[in-house]
Structures are given as C-alpha cells and as structure tokens.
N, C-alpha and C. Protein backbone atom coordinates (compact mmCIF):
# COMPACT_ATOMS: atom_id res chain seq x y z
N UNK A 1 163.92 77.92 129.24
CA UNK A 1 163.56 76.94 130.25
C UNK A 1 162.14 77.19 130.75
N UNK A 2 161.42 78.56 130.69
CA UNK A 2 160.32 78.55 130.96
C UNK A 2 159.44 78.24 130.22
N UNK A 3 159.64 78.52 128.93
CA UNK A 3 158.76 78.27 127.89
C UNK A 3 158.87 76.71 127.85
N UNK A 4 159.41 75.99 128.10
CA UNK A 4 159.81 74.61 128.21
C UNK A 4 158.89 73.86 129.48
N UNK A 5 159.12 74.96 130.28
CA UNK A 5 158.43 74.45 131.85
C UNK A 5 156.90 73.97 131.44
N UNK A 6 156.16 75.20 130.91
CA UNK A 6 154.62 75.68 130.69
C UNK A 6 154.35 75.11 129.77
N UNK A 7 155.01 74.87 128.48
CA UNK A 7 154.27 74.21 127.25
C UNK A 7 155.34 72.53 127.44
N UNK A 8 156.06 72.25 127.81
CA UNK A 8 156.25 70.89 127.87
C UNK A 8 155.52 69.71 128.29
N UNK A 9 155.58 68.73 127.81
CA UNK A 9 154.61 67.74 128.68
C UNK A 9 155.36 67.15 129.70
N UNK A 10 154.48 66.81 130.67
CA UNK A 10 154.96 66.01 131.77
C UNK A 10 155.12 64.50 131.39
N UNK A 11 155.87 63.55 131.59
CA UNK A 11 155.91 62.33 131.45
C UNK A 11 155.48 61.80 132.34
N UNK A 12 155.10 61.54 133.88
CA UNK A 12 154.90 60.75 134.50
C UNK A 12 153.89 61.85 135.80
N UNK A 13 153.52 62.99 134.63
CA UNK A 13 152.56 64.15 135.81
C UNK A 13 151.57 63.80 135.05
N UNK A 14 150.16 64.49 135.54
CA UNK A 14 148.95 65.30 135.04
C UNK A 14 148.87 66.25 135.46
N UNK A 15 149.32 67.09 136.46
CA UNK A 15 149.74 68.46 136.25
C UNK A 15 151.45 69.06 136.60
N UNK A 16 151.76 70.27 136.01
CA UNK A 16 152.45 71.04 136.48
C UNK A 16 152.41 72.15 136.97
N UNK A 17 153.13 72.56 137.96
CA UNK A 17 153.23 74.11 138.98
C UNK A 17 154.22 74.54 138.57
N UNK A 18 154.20 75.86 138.18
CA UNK A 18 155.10 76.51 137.69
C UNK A 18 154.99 77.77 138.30
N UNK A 19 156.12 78.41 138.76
CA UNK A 19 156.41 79.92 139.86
C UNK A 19 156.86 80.58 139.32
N UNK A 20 156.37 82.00 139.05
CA UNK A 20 157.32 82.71 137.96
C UNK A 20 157.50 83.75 139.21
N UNK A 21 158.72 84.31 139.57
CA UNK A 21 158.98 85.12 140.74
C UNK A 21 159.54 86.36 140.22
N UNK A 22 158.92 87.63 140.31
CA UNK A 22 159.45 89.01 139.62
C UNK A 22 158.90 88.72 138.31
N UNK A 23 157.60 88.10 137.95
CA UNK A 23 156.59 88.49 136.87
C UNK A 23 155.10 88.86 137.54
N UNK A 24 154.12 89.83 137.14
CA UNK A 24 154.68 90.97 136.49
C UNK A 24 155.69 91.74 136.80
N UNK A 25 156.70 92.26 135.86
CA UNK A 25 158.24 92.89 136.37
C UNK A 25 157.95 93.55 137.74
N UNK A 26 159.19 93.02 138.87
CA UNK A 26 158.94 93.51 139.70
C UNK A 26 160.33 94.49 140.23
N UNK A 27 160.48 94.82 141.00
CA UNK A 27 161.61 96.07 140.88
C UNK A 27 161.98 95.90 142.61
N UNK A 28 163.27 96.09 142.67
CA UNK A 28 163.94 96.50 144.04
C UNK A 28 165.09 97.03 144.10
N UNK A 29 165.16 97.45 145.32
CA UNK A 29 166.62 98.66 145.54
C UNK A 29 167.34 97.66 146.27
N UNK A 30 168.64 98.40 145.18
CA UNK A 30 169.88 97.66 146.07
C UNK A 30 171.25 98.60 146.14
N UNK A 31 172.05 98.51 146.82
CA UNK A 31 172.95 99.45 146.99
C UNK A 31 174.33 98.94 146.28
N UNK A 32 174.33 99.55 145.29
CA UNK A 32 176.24 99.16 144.72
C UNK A 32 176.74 99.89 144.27
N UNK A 33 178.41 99.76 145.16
CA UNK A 33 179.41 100.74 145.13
C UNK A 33 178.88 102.10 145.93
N UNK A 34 177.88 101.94 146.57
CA UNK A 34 177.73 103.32 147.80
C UNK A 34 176.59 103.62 147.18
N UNK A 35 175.96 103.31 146.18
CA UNK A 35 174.99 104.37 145.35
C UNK A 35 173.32 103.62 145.17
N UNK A 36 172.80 103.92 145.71
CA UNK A 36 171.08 103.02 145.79
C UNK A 36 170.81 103.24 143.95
N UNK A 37 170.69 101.88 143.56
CA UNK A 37 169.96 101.96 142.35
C UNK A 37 168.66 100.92 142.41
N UNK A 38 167.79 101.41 141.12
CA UNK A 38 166.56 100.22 141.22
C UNK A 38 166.96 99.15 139.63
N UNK A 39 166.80 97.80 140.58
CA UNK A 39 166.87 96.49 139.95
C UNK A 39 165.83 95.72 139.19
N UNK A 40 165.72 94.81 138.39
CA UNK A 40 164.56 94.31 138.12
C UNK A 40 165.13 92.75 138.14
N UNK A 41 164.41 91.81 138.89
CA UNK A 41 164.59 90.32 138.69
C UNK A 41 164.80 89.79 136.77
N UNK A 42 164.11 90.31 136.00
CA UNK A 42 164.21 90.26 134.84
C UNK A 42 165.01 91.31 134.00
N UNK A 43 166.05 91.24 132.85
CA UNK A 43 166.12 92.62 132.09
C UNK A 43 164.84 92.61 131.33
N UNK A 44 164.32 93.50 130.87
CA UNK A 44 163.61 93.84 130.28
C UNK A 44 163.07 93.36 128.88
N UNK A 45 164.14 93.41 128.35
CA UNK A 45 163.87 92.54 126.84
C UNK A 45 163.78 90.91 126.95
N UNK A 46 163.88 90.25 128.02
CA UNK A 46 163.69 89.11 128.50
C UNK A 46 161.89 88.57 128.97
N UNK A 47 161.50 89.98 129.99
CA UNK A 47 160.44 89.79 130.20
C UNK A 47 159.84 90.38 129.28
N UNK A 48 159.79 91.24 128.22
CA UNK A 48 158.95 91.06 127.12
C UNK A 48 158.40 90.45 126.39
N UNK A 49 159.66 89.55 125.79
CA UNK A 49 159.92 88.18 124.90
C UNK A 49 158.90 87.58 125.80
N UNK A 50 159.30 87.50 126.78
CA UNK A 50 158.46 85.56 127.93
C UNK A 50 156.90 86.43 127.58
N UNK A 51 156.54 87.37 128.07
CA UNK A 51 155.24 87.99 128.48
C UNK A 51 154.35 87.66 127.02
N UNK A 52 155.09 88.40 126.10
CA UNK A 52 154.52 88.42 124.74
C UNK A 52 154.22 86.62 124.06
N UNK A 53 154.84 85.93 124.77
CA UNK A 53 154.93 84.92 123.85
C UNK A 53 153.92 84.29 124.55
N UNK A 54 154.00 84.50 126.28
CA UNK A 54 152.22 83.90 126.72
C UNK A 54 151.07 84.57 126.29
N UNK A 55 151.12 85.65 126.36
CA UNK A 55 150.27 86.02 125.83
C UNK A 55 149.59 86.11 124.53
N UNK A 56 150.31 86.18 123.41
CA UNK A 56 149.95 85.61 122.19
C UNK A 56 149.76 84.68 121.41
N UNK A 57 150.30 83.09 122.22
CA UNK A 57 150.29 81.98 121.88
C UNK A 57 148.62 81.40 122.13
N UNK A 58 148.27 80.51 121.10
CA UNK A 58 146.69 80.35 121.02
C UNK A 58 146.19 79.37 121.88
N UNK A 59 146.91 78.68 122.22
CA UNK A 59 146.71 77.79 122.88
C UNK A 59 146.69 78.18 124.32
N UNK A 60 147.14 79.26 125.01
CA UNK A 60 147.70 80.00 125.88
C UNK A 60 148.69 79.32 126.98
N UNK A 61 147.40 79.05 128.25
CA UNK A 61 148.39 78.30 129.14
C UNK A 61 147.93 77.28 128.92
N UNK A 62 148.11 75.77 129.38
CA UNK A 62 148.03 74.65 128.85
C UNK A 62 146.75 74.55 129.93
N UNK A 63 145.65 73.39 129.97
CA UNK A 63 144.91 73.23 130.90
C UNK A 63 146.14 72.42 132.46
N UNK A 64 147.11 71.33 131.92
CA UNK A 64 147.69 70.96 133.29
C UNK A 64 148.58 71.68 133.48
N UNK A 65 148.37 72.89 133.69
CA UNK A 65 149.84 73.74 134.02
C UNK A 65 148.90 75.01 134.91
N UNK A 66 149.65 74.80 136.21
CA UNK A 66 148.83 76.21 136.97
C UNK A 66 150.26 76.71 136.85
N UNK A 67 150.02 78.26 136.69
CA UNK A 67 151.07 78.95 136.62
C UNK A 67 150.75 80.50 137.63
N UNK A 68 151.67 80.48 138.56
CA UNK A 68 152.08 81.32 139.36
C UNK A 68 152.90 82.10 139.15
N UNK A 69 152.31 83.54 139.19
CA UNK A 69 153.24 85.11 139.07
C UNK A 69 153.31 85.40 140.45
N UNK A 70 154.54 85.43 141.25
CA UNK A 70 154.58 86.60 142.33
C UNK A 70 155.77 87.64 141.99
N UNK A 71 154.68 88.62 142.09
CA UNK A 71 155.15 90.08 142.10
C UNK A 71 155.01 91.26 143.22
N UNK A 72 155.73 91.46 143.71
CA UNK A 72 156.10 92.46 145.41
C UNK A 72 154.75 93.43 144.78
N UNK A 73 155.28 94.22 144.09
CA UNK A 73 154.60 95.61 143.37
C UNK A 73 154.57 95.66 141.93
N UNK A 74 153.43 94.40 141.61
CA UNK A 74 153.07 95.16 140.08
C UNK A 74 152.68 96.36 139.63
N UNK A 75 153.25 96.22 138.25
CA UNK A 75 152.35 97.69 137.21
C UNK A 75 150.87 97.07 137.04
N UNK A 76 150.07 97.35 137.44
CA UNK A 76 148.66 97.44 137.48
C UNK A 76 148.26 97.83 135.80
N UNK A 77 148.99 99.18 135.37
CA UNK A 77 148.29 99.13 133.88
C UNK A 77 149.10 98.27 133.02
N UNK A 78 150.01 97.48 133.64
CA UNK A 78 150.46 96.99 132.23
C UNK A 78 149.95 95.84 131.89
N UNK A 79 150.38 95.52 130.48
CA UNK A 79 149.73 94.34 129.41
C UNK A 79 149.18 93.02 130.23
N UNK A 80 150.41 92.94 130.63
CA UNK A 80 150.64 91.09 131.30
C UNK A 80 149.64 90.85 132.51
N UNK A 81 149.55 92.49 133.33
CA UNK A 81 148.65 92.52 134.58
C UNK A 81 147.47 91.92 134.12
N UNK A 82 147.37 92.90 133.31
CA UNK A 82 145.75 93.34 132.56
C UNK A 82 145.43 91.65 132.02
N UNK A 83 146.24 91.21 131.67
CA UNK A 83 145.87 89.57 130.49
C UNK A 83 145.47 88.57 132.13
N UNK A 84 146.59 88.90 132.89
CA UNK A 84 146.57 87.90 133.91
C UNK A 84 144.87 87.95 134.73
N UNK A 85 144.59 89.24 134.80
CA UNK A 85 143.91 89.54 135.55
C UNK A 85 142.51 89.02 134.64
N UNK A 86 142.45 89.08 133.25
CA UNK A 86 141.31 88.92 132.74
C UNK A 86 141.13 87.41 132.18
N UNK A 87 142.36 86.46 132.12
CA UNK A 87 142.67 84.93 131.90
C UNK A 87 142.57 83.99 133.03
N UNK A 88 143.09 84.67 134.40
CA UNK A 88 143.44 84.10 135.66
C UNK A 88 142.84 84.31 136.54
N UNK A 89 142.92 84.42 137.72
CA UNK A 89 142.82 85.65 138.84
C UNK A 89 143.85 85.97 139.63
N UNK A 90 143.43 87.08 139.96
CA UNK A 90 144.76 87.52 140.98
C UNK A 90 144.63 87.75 142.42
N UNK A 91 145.58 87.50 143.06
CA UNK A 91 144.74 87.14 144.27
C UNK A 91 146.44 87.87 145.14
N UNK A 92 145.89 89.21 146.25
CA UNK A 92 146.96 90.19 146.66
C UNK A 92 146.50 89.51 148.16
N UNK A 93 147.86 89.51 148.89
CA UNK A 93 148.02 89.00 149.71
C UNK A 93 148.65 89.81 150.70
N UNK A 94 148.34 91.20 151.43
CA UNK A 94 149.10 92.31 151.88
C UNK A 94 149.53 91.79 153.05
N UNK A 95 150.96 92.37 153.78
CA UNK A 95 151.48 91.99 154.94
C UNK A 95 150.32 92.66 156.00
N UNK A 96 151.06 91.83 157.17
CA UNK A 96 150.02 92.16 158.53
C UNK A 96 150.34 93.18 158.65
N UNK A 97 149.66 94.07 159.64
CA UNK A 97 149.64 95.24 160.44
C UNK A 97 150.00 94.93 161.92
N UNK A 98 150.49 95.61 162.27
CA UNK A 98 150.93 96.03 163.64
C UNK A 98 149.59 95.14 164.27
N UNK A 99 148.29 95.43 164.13
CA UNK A 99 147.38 94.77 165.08
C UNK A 99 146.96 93.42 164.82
N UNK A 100 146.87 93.03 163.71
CA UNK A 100 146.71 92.03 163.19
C UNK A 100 147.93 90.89 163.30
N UNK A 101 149.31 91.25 163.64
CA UNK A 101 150.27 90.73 163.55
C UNK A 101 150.24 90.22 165.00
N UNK A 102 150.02 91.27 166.04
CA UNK A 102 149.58 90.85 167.59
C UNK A 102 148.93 89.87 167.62
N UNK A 103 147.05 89.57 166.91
CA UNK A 103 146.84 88.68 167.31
C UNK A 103 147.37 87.61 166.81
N UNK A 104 147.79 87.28 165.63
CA UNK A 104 148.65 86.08 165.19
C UNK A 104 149.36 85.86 166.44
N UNK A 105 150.11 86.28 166.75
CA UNK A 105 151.11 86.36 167.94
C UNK A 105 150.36 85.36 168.87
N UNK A 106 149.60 86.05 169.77
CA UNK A 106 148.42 85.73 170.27
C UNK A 106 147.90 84.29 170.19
N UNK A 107 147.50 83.81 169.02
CA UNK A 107 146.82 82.63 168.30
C UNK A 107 148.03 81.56 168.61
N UNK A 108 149.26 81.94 167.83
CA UNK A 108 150.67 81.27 168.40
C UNK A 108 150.85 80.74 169.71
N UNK A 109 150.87 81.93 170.15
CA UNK A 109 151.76 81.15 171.41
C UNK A 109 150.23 81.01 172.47
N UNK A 110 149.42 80.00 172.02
CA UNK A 110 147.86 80.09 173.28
C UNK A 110 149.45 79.12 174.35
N UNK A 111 148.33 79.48 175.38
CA UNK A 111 149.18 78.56 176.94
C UNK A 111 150.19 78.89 177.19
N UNK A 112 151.09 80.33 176.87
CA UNK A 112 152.38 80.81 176.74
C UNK A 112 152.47 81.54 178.08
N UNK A 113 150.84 82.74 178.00
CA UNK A 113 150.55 83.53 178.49
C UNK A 113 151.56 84.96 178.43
N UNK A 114 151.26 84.92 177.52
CA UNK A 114 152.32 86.21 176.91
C UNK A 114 151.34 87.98 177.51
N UNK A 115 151.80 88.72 178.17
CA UNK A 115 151.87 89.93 178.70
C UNK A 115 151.54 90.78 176.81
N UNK A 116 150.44 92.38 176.79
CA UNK A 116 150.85 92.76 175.88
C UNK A 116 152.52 93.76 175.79
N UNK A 117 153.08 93.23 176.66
CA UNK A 117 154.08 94.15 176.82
C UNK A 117 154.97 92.73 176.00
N UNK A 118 154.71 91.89 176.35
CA UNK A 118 155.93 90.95 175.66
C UNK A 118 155.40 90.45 174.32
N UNK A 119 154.01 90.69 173.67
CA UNK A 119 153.61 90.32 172.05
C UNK A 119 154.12 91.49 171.57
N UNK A 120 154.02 92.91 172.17
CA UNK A 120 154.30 93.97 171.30
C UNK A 120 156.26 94.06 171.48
N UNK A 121 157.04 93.17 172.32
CA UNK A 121 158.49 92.70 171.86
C UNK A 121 158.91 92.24 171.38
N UNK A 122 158.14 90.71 170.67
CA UNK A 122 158.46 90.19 170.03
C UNK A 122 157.81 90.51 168.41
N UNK A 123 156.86 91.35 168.41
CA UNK A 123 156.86 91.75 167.12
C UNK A 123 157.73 93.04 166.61
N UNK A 124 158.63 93.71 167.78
CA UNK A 124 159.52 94.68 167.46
C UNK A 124 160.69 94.01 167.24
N UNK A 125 160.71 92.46 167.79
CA UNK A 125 162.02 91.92 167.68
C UNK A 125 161.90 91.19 165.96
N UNK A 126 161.27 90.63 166.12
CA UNK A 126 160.81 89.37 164.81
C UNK A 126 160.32 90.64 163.66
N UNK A 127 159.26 91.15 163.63
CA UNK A 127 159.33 91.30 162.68
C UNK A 127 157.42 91.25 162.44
N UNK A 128 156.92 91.01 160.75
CA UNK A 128 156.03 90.41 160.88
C UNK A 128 155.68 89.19 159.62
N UNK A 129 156.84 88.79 158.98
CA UNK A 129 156.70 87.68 158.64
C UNK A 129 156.16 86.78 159.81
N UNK A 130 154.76 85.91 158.81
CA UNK A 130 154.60 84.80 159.54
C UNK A 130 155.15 83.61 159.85
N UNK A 131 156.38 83.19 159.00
CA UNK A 131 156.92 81.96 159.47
C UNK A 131 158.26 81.91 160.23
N UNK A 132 158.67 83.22 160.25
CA UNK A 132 159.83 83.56 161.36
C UNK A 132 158.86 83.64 162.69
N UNK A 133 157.61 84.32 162.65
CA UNK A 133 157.09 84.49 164.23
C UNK A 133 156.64 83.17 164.78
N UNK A 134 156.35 82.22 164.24
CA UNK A 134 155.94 81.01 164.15
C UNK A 134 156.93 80.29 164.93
N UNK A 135 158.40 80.56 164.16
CA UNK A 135 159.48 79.51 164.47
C UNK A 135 159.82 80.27 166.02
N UNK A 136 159.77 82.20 166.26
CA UNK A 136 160.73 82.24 167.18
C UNK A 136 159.51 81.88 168.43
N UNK A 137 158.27 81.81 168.01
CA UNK A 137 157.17 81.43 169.25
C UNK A 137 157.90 79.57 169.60
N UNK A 138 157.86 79.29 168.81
CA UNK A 138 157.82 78.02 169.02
C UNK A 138 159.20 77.75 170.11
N UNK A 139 160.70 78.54 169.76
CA UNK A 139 161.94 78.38 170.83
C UNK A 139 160.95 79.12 171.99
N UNK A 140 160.35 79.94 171.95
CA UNK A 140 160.07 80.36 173.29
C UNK A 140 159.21 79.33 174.39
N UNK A 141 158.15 78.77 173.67
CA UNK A 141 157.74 77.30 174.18
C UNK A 141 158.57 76.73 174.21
N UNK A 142 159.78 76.22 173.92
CA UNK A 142 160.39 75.14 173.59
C UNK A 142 161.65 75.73 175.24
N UNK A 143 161.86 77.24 175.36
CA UNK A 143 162.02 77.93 176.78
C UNK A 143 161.06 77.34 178.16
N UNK A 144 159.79 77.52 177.71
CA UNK A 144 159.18 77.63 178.76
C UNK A 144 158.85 76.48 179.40
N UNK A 145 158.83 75.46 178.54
CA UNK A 145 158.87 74.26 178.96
C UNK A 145 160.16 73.85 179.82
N UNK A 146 161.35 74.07 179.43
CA UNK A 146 161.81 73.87 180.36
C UNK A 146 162.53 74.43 181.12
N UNK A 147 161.60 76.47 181.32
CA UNK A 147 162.23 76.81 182.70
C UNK A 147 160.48 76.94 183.46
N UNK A 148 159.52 76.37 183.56
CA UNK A 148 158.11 76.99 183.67
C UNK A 148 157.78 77.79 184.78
N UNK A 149 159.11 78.01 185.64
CA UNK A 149 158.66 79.09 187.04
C UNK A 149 158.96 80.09 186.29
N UNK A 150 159.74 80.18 184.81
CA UNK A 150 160.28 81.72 184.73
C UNK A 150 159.13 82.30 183.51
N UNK A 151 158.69 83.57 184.03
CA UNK A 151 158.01 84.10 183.05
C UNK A 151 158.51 84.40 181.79
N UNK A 152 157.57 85.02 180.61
CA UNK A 152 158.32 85.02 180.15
C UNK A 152 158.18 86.69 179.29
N UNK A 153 159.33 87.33 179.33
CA UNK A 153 159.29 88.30 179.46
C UNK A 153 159.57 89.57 178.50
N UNK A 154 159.74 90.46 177.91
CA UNK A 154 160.98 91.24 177.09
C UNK A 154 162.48 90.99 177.00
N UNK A 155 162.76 90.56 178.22
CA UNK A 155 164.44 90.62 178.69
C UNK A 155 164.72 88.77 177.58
N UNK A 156 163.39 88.00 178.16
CA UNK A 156 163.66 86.45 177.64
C UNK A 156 163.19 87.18 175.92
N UNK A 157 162.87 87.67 175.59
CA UNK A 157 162.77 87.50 174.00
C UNK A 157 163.37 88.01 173.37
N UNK A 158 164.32 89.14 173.93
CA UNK A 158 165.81 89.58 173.11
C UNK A 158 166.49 88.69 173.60
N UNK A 159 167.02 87.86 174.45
CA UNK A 159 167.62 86.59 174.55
C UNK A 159 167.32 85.58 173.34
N UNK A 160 166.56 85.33 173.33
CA UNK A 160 165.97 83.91 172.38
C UNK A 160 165.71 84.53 170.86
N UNK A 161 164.70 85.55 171.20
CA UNK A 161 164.41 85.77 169.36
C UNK A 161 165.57 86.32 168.30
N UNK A 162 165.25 86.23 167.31
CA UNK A 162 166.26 87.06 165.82
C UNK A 162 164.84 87.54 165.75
C-alpha cells in the first residue's frame, strides 16, 4: 500500500502527501506481561524491503509526491537517514524546555494574567505538548470569562486542566 501510495498516480490530484510514521525505524518501550521490551513500528524485514526499494528505484520519489518520515529517534548512520538526508532535507523539531514552554504559556493565555506561580502549574499539570497546552489555556479562558472576580490560580488549574 505504500509503494502504491508514492508511485501511484493521482486521478483527480497534482500532488500527493504521504506520512510514513516510524521511518527511519523508530523504536519504543512497552511493557508486556510485566517485562519492558523494545518495539519497532515496523518488523524489520518490512522496513528493509520499503527502504531498499526507495532507495534504489531510478526514478526515486516521484516529483508530485512529498513524502514525510517521522521518526522519534533516528539511526543517524543508517542507509535511509543518510539517502534522506542527502535527496531531501531533514528538518528536527525538538520538544520545548521547561523555559521555553513557559513562554508559550505566556503567549497563550495574553489577558489571562497568569501569576509565574500558576504558568509553572500548569506546565507541571499539562505537560509540554503544544496542542494540549493550547486546548487546557483555552478552558481556562473559557473559566475566566465566566467567573472574572476569581483569579486564577494553582488550586483553579488542577480543577480544570488534564
């Protein structure tokens, strides 16, 4: 189906987007039957086959076909990195930091008037994905509007946030 995706034609496109998720092989822990083992989104002889066959085909990727690899933690020396990196570009996108995640926070909720005692709660509560902090800023406006004498506080954002 992928090889189908990338080299098929579109009938009624001029381009296609295509997401390849856990290429280059990407790896995670999961716990089964009590015992932490490491997983791969692909078996192995699967992502070989797919890897090898983009990569060696002459035609390569088609011009209407953008094709997207996300990978948590690529292998950096391997083949597919190395092709992607020298055919494509690659473009790393690292999570926020503790300070950087504040000011997002910050940027979010302008007119909230958030305390740093209550940005540094709700990033212990939330997290620092950006589109969960996004959504739980937004119930907290969606609070303040209609309690606006009540501040808003630590106590209100373990109430409201996940």
């Amino acid at each position: 189906m992928i090889k189908q995706s990338l080299y098929g034609g579109g009938l009624f496109v001029s381009k296609k987007l295509v997401i390849l998720d856990g290429i280059p092989l990407d790896m995670f822990k999961a716990k089964i039957e009590g015992e932490e083992r490491i997983l791969f989104k692909f078996n192995s002889e699967q992502y070989e086959k797919l890897t090898e066959e983009i990569m060696n085909t002459e035609v390569g990727i088609p011009d209407d076909t953008l094709l997207i690899c996300i990978s948590y933690k690529p292998d950096k020396r391997g083949r597919f990195y190395k092709f992607i990196s020298k055919e494509g570009q690659v473009k790393e996108f690292s999570p926020l930091d503790a300070s950087k995640a504040k000011s997002f926070i910050r940027q979010q909720a302008d007119g909230l008037n958030l305390n740093e005692e209550t940005v540094t709660s709700i990033l212990e509560k939330v997290g620092t994905d950006q589109f969960c902090l996004v959504s739980e800023i937004e119930k907290l406006r969606f609070r303040k509007e209609r309690n606006p004498e009540t501040p808003l506080d630590s106590t209100i954002v373990d109430q409201i946030c996940f």
